[in-house]
Protein backbone atom coordinates (compact mmCIF):
# COMPACT_ATOMS: atom_id res chain seq x y z
CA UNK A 1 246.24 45.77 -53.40
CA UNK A 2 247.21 43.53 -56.02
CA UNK A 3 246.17 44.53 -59.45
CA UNK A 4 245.39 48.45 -59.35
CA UNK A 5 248.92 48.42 -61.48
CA UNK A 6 248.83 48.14 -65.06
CA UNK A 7 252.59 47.91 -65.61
CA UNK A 8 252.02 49.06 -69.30
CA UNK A 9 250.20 45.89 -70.76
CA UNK A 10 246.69 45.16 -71.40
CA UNK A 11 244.26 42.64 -68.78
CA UNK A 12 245.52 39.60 -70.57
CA UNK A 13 249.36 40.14 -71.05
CA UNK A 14 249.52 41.91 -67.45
CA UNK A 15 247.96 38.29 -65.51
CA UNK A 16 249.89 36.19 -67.62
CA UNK A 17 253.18 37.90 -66.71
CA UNK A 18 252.14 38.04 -62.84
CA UNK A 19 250.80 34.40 -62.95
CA UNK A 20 254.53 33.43 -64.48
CA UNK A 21 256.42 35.70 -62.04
CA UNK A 22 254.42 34.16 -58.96
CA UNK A 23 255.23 30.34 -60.22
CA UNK A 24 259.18 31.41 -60.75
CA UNK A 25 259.41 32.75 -57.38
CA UNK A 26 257.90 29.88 -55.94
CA UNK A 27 259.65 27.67 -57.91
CA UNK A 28 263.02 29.11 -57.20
CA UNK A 29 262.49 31.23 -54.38
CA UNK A 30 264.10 34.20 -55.85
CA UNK A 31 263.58 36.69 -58.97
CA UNK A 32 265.12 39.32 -60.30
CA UNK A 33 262.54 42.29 -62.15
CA UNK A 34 261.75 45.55 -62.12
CA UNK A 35 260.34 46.96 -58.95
CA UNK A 36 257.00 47.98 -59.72
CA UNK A 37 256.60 43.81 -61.30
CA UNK A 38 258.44 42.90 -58.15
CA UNK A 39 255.80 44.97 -55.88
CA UNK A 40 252.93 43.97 -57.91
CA UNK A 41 253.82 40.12 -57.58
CA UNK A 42 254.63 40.28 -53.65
CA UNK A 43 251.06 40.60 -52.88
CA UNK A 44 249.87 37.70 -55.26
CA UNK A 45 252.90 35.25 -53.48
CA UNK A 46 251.58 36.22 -50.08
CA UNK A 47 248.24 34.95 -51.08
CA UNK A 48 249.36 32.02 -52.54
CA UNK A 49 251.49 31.08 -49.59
CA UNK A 50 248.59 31.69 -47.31
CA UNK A 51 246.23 29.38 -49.80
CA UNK A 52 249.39 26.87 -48.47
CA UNK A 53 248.95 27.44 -45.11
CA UNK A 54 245.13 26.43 -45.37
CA UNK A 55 245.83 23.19 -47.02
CA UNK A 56 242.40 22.16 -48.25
CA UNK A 57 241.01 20.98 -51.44
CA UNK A 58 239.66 23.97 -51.81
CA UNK A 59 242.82 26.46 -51.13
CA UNK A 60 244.93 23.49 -53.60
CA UNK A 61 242.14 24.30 -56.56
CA UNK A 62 242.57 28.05 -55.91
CA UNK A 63 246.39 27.97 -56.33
CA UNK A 64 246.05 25.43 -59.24
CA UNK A 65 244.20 28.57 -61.10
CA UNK A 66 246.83 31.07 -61.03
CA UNK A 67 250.17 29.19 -60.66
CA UNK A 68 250.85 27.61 -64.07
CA UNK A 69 252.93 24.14 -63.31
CA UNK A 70 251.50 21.49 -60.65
CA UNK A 71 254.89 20.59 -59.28
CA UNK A 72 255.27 24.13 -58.07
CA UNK A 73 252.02 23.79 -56.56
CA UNK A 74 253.05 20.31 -54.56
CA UNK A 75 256.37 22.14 -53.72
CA UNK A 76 254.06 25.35 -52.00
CA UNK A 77 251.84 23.47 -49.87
CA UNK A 78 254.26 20.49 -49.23
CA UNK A 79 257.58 22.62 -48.63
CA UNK A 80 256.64 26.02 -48.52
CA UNK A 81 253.84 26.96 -46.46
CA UNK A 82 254.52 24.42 -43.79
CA UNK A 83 257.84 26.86 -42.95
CA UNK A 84 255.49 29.71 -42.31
CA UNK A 85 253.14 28.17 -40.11
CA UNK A 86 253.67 30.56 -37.29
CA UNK A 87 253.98 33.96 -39.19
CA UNK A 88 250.98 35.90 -39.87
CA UNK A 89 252.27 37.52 -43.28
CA UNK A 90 254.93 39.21 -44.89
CA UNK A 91 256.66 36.03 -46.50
CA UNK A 92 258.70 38.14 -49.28
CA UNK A 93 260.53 40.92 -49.52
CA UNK A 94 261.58 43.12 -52.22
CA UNK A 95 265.50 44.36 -52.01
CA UNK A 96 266.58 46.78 -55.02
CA UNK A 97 268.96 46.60 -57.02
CA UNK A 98 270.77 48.73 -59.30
CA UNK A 99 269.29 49.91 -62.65
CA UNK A 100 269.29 48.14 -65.73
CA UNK A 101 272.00 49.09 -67.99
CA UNK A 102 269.72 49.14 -70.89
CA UNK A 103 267.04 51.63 -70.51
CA UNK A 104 267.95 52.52 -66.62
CA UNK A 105 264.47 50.79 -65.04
CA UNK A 106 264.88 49.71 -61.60
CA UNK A 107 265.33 46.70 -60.50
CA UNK A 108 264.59 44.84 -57.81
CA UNK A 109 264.86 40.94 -56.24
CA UNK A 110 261.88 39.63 -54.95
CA UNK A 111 262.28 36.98 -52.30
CA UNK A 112 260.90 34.84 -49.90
CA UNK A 113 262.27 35.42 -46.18
């Protein structure tokens, strides 16, 4: 369920980093995070492709709240969701990686299949 993670950041900081991390992924159909950012997002992608696959004015307004550039938002319901027309979910998946060098988090590469 997306959202019961708090990933260390207050209400404000924690959407605004999921809300960017949904519109890169979109945008270039692959990221590289941490895992627990990477798990978090998956669930807000799959609803955003599925918003795609409804294709109303409605579903378009709803995306145009939470992903941040209008291009990327063409680009989903244009490009995107027509490719996963016949699937019923499960349009990313999150591969890990190995751990930063820094400060040894793992990370992960969130894609879409």
């Amino acid at each position: 369920m997306p959202g019961t993670r708090k990933l260390g950041r207050p209400t404000d900081q924690r959407r605004a980093m999921l809300r960017s991390l949904v519109t890169n992924v979109l945008e270039h159909g692959k990221i590289e995070t941490t895992e627990m950012r990477a798990k978090e997002a998956r669930c807000l992608v799959d609803k955003m492709i599925t918003y795609g696959k409804t294709n109303t004015l409605h579903s378009r307004r709803q995306a145009l709240t939470f992903i941040t550039k209008e291009d990327v938002v063409k680009k989903l319901f244009d490009e995107i969701a027509p490719k996963y027309n016949e699937r019923q979910g499960g349009y990313t998946r999150v591969i890990k990686m190995a751990s930063r060098r820094g400060d040894g988090a793992p990370m992960a590469m969130l894609e879409l299949v």
